[in-house]
Protein backbone atom coordinates (compact mmCIF):
# COMPACT_ATOMS: atom_id res chain seq x y z
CA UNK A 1 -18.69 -10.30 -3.09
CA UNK A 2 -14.84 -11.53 -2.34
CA UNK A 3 -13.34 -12.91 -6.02
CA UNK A 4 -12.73 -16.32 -3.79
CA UNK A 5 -14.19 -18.84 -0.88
CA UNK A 6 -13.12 -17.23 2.73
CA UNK A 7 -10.62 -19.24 3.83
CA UNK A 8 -11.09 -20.53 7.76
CA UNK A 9 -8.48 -21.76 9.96
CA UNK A 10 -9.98 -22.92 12.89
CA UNK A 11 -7.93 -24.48 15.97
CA UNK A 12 -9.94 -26.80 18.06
CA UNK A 13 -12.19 -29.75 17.20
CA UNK A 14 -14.57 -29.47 19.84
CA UNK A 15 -18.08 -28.42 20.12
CA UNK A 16 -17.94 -24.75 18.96
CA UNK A 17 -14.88 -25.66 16.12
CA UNK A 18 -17.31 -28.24 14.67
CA UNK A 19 -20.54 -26.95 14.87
CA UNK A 20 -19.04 -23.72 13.40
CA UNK A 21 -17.66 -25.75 10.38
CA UNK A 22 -20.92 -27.41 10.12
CA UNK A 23 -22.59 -24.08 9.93
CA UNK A 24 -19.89 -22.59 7.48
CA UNK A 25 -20.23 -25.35 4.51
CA UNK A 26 -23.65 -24.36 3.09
CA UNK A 27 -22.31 -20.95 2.77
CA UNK A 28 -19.25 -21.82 -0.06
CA UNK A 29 -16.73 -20.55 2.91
CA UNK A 30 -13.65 -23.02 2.51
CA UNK A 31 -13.38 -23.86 6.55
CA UNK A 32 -10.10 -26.28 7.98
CA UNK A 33 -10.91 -27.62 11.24
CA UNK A 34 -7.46 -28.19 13.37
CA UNK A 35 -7.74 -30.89 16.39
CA UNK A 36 -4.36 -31.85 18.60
CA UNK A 37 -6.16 -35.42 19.30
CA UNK A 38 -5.58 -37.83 17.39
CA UNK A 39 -8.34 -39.75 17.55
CA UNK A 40 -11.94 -38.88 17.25
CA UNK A 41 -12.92 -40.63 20.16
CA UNK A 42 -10.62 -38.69 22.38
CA UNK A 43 -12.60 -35.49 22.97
CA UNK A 44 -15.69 -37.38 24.27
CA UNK A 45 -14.54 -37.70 27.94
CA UNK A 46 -16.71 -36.46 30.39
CA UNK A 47 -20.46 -36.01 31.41
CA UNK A 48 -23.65 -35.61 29.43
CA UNK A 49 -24.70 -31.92 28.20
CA UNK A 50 -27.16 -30.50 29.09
CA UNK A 51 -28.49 -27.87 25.95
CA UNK A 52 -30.91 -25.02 26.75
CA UNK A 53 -32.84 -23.58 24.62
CA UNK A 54 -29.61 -21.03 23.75
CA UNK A 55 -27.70 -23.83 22.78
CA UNK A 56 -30.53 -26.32 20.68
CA UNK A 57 -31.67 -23.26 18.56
CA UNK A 58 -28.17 -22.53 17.75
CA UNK A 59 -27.49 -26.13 16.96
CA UNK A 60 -30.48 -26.34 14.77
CA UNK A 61 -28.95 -23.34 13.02
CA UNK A 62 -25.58 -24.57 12.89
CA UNK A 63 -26.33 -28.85 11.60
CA UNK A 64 -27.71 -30.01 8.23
CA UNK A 65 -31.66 -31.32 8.35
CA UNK A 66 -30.76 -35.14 8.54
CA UNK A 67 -28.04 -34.75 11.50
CA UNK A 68 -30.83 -31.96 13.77
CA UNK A 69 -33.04 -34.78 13.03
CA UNK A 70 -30.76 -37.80 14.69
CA UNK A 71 -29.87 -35.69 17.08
CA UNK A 72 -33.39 -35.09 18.67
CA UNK A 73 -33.98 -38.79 17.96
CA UNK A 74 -30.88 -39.59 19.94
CA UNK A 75 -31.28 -36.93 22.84
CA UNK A 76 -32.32 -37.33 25.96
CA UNK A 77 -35.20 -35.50 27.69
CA UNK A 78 -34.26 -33.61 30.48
CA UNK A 79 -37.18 -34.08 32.77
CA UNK A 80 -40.17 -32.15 33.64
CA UNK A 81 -38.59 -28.65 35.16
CA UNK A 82 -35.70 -28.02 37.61
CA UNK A 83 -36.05 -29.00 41.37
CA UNK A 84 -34.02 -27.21 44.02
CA UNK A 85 -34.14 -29.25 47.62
CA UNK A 86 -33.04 -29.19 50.82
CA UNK A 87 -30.83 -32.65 51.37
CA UNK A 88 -33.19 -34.14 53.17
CA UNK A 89 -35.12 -33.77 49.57
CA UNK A 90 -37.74 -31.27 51.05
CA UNK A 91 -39.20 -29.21 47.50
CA UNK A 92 -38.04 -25.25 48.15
CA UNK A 93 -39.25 -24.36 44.42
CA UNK A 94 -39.97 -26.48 41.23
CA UNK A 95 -39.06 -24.71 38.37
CA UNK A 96 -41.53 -25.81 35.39
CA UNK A 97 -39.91 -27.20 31.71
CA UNK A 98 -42.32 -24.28 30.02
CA UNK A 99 -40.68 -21.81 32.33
CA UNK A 100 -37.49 -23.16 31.15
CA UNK A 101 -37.93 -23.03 27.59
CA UNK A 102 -40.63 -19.86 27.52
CA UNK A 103 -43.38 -21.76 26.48
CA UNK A 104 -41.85 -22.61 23.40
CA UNK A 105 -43.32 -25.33 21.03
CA UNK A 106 -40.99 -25.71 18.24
CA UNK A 107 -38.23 -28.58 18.95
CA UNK A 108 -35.42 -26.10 17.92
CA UNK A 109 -36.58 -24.19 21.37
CA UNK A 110 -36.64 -27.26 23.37
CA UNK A 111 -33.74 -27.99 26.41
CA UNK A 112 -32.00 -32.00 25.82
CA UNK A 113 -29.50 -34.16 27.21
CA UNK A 114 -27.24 -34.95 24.79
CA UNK A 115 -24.73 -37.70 24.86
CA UNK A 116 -20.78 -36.47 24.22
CA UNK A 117 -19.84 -39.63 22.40
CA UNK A 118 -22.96 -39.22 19.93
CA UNK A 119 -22.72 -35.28 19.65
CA UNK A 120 -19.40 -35.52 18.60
CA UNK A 121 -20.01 -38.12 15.59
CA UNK A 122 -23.31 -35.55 14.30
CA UNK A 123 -20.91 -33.05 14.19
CA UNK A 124 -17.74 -34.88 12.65
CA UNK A 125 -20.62 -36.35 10.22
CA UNK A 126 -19.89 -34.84 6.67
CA UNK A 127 -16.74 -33.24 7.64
CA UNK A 128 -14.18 -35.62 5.56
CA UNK A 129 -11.74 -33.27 5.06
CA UNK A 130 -12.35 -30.58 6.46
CA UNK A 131 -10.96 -31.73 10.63
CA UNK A 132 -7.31 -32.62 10.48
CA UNK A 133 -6.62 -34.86 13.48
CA UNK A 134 -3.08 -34.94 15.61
CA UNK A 135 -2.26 -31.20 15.02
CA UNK A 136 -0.98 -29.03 17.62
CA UNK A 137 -1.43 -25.29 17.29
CA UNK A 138 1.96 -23.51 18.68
CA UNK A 139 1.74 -19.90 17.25
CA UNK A 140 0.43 -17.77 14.02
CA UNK A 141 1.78 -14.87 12.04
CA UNK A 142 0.40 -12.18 10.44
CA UNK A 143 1.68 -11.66 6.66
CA UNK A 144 2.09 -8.70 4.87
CA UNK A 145 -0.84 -9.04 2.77
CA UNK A 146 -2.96 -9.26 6.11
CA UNK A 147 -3.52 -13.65 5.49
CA UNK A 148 -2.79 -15.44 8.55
CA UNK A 149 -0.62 -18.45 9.02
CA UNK A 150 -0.83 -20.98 11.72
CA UNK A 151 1.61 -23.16 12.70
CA UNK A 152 1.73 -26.85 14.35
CA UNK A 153 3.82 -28.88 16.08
CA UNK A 154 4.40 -31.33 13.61
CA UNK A 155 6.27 -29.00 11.73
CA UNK A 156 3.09 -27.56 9.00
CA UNK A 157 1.06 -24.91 8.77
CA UNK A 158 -2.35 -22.66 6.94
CA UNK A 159 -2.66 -20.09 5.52
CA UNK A 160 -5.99 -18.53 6.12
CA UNK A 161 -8.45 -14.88 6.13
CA UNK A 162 -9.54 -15.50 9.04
CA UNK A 163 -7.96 -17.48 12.44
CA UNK A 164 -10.59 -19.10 15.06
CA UNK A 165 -9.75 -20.21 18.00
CA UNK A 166 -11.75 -22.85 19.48
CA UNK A 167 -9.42 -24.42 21.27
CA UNK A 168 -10.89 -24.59 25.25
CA UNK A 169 -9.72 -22.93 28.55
CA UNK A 170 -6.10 -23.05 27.49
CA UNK A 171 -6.52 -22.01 24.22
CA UNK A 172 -2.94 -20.81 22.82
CA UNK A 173 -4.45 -18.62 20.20
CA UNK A 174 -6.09 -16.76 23.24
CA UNK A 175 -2.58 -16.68 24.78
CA UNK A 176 -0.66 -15.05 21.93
CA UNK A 177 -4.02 -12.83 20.84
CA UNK A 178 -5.40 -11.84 24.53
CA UNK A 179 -2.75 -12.27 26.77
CA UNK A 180 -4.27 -10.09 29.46
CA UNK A 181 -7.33 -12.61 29.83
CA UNK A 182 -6.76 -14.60 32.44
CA UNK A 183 -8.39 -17.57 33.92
CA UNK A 184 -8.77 -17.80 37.66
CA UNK A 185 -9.86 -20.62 40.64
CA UNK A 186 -13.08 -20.25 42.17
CA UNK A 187 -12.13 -21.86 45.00
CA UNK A 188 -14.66 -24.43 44.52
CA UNK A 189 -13.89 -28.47 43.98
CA UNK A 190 -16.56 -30.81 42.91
CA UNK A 191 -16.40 -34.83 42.85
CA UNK A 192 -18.92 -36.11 40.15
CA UNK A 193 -20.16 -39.67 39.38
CA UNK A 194 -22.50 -41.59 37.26
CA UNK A 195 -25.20 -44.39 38.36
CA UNK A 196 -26.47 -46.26 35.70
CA UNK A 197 -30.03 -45.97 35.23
CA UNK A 198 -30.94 -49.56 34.78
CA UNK A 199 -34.59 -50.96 35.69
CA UNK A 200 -32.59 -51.96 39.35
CA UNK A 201 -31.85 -47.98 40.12
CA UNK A 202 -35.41 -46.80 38.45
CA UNK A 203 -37.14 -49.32 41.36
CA UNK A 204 -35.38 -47.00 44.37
CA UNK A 205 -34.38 -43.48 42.97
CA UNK A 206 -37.27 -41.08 43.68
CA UNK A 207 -38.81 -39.73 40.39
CA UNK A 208 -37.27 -36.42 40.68
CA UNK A 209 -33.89 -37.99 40.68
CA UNK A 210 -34.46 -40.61 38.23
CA UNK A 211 -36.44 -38.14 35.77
CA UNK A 212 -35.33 -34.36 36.01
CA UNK A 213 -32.52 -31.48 36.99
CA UNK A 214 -32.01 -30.91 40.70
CA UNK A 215 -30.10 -28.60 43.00
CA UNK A 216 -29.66 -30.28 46.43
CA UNK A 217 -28.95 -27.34 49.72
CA UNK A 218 -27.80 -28.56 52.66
CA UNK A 219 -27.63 -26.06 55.53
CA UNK A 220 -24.42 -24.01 54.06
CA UNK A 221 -21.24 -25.12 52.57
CA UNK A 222 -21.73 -27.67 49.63
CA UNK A 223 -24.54 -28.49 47.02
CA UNK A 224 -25.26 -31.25 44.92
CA UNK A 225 -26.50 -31.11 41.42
CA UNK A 226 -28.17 -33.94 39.70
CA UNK A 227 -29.21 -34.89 36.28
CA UNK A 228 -30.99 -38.28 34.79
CA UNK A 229 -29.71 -39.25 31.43
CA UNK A 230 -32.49 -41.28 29.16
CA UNK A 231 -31.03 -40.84 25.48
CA UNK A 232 -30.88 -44.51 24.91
CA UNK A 233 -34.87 -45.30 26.40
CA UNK A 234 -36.16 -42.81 23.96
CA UNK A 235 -33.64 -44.05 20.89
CA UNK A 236 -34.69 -47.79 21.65
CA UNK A 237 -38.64 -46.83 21.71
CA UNK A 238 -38.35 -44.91 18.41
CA UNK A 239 -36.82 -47.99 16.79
CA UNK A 240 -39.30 -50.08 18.33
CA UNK A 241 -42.29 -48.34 16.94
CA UNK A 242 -40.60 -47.60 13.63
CA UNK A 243 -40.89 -43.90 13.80
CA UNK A 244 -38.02 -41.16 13.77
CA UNK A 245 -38.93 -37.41 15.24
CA UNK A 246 -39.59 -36.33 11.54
CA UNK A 247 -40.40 -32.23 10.43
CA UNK A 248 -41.52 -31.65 14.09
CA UNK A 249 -39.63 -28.67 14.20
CA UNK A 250 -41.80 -27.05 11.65
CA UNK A 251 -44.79 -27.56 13.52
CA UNK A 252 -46.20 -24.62 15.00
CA UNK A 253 -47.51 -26.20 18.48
CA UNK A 254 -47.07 -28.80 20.88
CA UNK A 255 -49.86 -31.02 19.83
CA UNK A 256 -48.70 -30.32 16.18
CA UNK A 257 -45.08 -30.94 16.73
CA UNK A 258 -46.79 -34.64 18.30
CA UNK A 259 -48.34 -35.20 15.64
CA UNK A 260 -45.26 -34.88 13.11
CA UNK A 261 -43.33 -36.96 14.76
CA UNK A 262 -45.62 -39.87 14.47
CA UNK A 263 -45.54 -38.93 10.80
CA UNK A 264 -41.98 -38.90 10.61
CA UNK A 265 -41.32 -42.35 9.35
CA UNK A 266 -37.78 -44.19 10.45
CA UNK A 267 -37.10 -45.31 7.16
CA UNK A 268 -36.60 -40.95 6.11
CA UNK A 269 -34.48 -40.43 9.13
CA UNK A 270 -32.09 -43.18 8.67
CA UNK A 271 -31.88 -42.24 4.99
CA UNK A 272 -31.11 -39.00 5.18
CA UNK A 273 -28.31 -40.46 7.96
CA UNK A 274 -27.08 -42.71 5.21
CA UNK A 275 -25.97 -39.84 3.24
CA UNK A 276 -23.51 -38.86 6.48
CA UNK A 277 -22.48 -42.38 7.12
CA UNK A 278 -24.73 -42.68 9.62
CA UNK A 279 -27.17 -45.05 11.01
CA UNK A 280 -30.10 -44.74 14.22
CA UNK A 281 -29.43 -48.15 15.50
CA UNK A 282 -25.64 -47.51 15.22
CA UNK A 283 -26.15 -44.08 17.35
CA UNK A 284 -28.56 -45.73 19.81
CA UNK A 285 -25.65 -48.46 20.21
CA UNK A 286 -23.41 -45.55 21.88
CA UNK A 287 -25.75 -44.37 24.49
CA UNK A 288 -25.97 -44.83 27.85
CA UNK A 289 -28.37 -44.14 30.42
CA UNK A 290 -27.15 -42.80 34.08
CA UNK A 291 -27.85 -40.23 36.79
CA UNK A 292 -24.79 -37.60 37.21
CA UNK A 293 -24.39 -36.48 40.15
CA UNK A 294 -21.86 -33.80 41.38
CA UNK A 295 -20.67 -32.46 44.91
CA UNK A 296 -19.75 -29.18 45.12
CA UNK A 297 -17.76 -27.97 48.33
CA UNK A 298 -15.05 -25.32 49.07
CA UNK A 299 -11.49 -26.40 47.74
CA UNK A 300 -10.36 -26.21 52.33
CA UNK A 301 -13.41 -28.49 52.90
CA UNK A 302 -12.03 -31.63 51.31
CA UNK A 303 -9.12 -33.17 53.37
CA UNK A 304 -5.17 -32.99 52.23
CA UNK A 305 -4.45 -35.86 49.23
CA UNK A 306 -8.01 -35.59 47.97
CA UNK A 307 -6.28 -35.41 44.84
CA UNK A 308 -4.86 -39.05 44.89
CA UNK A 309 -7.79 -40.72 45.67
CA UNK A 310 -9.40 -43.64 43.39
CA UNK A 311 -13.10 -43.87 42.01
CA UNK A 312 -13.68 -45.67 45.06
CA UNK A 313 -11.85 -43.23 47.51
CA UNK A 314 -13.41 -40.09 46.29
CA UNK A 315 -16.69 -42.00 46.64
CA UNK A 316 -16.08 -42.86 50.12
CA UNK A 317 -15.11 -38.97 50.83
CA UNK A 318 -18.12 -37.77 49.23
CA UNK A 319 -20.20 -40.22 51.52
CA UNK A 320 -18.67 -38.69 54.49
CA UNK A 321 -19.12 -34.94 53.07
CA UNK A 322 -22.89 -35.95 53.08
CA UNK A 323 -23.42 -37.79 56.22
CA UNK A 324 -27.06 -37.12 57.63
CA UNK A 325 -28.43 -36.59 54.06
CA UNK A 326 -31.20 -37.89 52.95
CA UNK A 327 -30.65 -42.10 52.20
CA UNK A 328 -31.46 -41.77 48.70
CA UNK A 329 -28.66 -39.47 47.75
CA UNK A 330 -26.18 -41.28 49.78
CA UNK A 331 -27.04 -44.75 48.30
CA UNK A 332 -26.67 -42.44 44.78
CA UNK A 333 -23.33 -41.58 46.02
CA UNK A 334 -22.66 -45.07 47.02
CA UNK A 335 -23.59 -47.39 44.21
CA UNK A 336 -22.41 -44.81 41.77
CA UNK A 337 -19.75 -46.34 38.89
CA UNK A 338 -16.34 -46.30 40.53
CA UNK A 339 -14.65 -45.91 36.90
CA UNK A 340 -16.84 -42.17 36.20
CA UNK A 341 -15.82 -40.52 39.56
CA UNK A 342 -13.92 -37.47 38.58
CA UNK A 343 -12.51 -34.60 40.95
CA UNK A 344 -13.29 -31.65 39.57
CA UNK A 345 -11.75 -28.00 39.80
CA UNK A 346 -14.10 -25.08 39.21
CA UNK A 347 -12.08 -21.97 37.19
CA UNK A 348 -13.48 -19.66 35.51
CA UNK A 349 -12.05 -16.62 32.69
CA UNK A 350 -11.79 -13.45 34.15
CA UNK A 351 -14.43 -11.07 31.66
CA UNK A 352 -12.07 -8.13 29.95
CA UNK A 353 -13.13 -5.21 27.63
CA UNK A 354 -13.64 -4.45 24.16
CA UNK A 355 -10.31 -5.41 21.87
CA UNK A 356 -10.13 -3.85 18.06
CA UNK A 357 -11.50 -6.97 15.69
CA UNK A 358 -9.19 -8.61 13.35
CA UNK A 359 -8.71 -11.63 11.30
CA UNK A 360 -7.89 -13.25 14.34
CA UNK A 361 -11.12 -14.60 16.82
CA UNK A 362 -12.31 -16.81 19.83
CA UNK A 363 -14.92 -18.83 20.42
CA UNK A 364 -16.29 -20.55 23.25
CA UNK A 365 -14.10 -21.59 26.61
CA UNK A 366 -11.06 -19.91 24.75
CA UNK A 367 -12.51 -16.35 25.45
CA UNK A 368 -15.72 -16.90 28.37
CA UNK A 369 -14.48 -20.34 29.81
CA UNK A 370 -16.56 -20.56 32.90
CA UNK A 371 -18.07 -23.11 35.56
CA UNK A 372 -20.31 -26.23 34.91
CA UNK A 373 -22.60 -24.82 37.53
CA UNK A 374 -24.85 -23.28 35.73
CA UNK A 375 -24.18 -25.87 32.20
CA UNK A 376 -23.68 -22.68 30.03
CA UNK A 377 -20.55 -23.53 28.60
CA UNK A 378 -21.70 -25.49 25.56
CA UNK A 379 -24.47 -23.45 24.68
CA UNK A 380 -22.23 -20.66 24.88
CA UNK A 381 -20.17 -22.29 22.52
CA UNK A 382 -23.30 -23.50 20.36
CA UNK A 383 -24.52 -19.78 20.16
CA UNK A 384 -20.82 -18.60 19.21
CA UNK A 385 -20.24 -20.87 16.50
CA UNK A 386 -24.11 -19.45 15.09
CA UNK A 387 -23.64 -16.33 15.31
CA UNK A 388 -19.75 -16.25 13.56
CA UNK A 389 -21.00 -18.31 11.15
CA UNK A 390 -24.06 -16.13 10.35
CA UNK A 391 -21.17 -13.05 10.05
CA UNK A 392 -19.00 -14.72 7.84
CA UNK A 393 -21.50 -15.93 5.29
CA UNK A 394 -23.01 -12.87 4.98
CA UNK A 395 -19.32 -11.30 4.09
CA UNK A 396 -18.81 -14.38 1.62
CA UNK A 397 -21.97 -13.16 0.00
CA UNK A 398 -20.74 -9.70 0.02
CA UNK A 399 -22.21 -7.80 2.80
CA UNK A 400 -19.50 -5.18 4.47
CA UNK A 401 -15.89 -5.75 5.34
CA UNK A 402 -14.46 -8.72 7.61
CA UNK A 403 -13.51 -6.87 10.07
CA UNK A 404 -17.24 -5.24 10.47
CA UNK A 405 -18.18 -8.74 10.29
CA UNK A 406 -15.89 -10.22 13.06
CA UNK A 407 -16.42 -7.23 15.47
CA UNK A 408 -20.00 -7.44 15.51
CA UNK A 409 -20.02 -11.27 15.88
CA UNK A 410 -17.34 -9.95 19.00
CA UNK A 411 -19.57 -6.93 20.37
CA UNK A 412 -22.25 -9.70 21.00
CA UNK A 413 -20.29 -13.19 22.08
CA UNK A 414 -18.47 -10.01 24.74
CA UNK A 415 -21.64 -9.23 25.96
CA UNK A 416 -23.86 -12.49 26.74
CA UNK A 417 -20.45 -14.37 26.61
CA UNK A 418 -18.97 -12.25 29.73
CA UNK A 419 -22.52 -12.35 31.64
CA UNK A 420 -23.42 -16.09 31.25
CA UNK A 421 -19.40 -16.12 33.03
CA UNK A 422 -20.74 -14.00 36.02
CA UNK A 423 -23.79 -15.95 36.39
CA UNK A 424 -21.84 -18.90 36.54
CA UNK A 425 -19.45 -17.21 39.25
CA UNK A 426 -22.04 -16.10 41.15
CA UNK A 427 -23.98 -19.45 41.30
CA UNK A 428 -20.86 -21.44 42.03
CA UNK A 429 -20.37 -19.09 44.86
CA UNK A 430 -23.44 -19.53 46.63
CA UNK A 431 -23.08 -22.62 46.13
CA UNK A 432 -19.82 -23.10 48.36
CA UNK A 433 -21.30 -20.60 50.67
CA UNK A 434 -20.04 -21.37 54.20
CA UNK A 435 -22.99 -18.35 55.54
CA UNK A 436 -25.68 -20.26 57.30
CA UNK A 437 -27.66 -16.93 56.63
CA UNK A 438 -26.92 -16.79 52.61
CA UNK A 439 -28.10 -20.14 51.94
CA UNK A 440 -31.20 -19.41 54.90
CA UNK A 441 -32.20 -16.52 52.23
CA UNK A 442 -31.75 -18.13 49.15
CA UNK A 443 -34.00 -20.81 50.56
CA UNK A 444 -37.09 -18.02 51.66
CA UNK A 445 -36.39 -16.59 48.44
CA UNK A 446 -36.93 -20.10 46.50
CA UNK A 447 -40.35 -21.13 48.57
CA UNK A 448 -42.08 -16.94 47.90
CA UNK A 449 -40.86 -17.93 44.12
CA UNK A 450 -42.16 -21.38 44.57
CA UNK A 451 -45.47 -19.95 45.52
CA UNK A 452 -45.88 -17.13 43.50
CA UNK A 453 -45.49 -18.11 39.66
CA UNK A 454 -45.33 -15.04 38.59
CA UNK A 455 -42.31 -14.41 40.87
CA UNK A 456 -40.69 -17.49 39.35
CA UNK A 457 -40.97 -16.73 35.83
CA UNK A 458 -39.59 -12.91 36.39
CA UNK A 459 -36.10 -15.15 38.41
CA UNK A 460 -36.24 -17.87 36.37
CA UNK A 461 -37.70 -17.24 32.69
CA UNK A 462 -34.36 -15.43 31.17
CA UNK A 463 -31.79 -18.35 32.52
CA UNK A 464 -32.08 -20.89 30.05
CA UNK A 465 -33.99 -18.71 27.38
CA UNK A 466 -32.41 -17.62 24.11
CA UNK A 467 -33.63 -13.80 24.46
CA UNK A 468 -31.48 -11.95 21.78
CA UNK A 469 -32.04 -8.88 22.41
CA UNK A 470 -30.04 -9.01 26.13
CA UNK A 471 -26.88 -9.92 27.63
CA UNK A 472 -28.90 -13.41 28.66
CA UNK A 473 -28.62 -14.80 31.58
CA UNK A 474 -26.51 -11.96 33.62
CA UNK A 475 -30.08 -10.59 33.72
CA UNK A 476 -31.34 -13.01 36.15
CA UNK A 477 -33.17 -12.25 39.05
CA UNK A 478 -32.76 -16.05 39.87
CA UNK A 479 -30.44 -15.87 43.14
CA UNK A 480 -31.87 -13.23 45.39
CA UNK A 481 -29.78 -10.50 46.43
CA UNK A 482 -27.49 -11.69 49.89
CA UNK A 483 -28.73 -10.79 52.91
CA UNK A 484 -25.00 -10.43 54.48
CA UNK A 485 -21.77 -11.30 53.71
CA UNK A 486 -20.58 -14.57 51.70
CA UNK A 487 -18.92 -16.93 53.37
């Protein structure tokens, strides 16, 4: 066992640098968290998450009881399964929530929305001390004695065993570590939006938009992914009935997991949150429910200036891009919230080979940065932060060297890391496909899956499962093989 606490630098206070500092605690590892914002508040912009069952069984691994607790009490539920349509909102395959998840019963195996804003305060919860706001990571050094030091802009620096970096696509500890992985355009641009999801929107959005994960394929050239967002229903209707999700994740079945969290009284839950600073009604507060929605077309599809365009503008463009859609997609495009409309560059990390482990590490988009259209990212980064944590503990304890301990972590996070990138890739480019005859296949293939289950668990099962034993989701059998060139 090492004479003292491990001592963890890590750079970048996002998903993967918290949850792995969350993870680290229990284990007496002495873990520094290193964020360039200076405010809390400021890593929360964006979209919803969607976790898998990758990235909720990691999370369960990674947060203290009381904080897994809030955060199923807090999440939202994705919907029933995964839809994939034609735009005129013609079913090609329904992909089922127990394909999804494998059948699994346990809440740690479930698939959530999670609001950003509320994720990040479970994870900052408890960590006093531990993230250091406002400081800039600009370069480390080795010293003699093998400890690492990292330095920041405002003129400090750690000294550390072991360096992470966790901090995103442009990590700089990737840049002076790796400097031959490189991140690359896709080619494809996406505008996304929010529509609230008030009682107004639930009276005209069909139920698989307003309740559920959807692909939409036009013809060729573009898709449209959308997801409904219902955190704050299911936070509001806990309160009201004075019960919190309780030891449900013990239970061993559905109907048992039910019945726990009727057990599970509110007044537990919002104690145990008490010790974190915490409160339900608080949490609830900061939720909001909405329907993202995201166009995907092919960076030459969208006209010259694109970039400049206001929430309205963009909205306007994305109108056009869907013209003879069906109406309920284009009033979603319409009456969507001017002020969320982002334009949206997909990139995505170009996978390299095996590197000798060190003291120095990456985690999450700082090593397999890769596109949203698949949502792997942050259960990548979920099932990194596990699975380093779960190395370094057991070296803290006293089981082999760090270096065997950070290369196996490594020989995994390469391999289902590097294929959850490809998957992406490969999705995002049929996506954009401009081949009348890819997207003509793909659609064949979805309907023979749609009507053969068996079929559509052997595509499906592995893309949103945690299997350990595999590389994950490069396994897929999900997209069927093209039937001529890509467009």
């Amino acid at each position: 066992m090492p004479a003292k606490p491990l001592d963890v630098l890590v750079v970048g206070g996002g998903i993967g640098g918290l949850a792995l500092a969350q993870a680290l605690l229990p284990s007496g590892v002495n873990v520094q968290v290193y964020e360039r914002e200076r405010d809390a508040a400021d890593w929360v912009r964006g979209y919803r998450i969607h976790l898998n069952q990758v990235g909720s069984r990691a999370l369960h691994r990674c947060l203290p009881g009381p904080l897994w607790e809030a955060f199923l009490a807090t999440s939202g539920h994705p919907g029933p399964g995964f839809g994939f349509h034609t735009h005129r909102l013609r079913e090609l395959v329904f992909v089922e929530e127990s394909v999804m998840t494998g059948g699994a019963a346990d809440p740690s195996g479930g698939q959530y929305a999670v609001s950003r804003t509320t994720l990040r305060r479970l994870l900052l919860a408890g960590l006093e001390g531990v993230v250091h706001h406002g400081r800039t990571f600009q370069r480390y050094e080795v010293r003699p004695d093998g400890r690492i030091v990292a330095f920041f802009a405002d003129g400090t620096s750690a000294t550390g065993d072991v360096l992470v970096g966790a901090d995103g696509a442009g990590s700089r500890v990737r840049g002076q570590y790796l400097p031959r992985a490189r991140r690359v355009d896709t080619g494809a641009l996406a505008i996304g939006a929010r529509l609230p999801l008030d009682d107004q929107a639930r009276g005209w959005l069909p139920g698989n938009l307003a309740d559920g994960l959807n692909l939409i394929l036009p013809p060729s050239g573009s898709a449209m992914f959308t997801a409904a967002f219902n955190g704050r229903r299911r936070a509001e209707s806990l309160l009201a009935r004075g019960t919190g999700p309780g030891p449900a994740r013990e239970a061993g079945t559905a109907a048992g997991g039910a019945a726990a969290a009727r057990e599970g009284g509110l007044a537990d839950l919002e104690t145990g949150l008490a010790g974190f600073g915490l409160d339900l009604r608080s949490l609830a507060d900061d939720l909001q429910d909405y329907v993202l929605w995201a166009f995907v077309a092919p960076r030459g599809a969208y006209p010259a200036g694109a970039a400049g365009l206001d929430g309205d503008g963009l909205k306007d463009l994305a109108g056009t891009m869907t013209s003879g859609w069906h109406p309920a997609l284009r009033r979603l495009v319409a009456e969507a919230d001017p002020a969320s409309v982002q334009l949206m560059p997909f990139k995505t990390s170009v996978p390299v080979g095996r590197w000798p482990a060190t003291p120095v590490t990456l985690l999450g988009d700082a090593i397999h940065n890769m596109t949203p259209a698949m949502g792997f990212g942050a259960n990548t980064a979920l099932r990194d932060a596990a699975l380093l944590a779960s190395g370094l503990a057991a070296f803290q304890r006293g089981r082999g060297t760090l270096t065997e301990a950070i290369g196996g972590y490594e020989a995994r996070m390469r391999a289902y890391g590097f294929g959850a990138v490809r998957t992406s890739a490969r999705f995002t480019e049929f996506m954009i496909s401009g081949s009348p005859l890819v997207r003509r296949g793909a659609k064949a293939w979805f309907r023979l899956c749609d009507a053969l289950p068996p079929v559509k668990r052997m595509s499906f099962g592995r893309l949103w499962t945690d299997s350990t034993d595999s590389t994950g989701p490069a396994d897929s059998t999900a997209l069927p093989p093209s039937p001529g060139p890509r467009g």
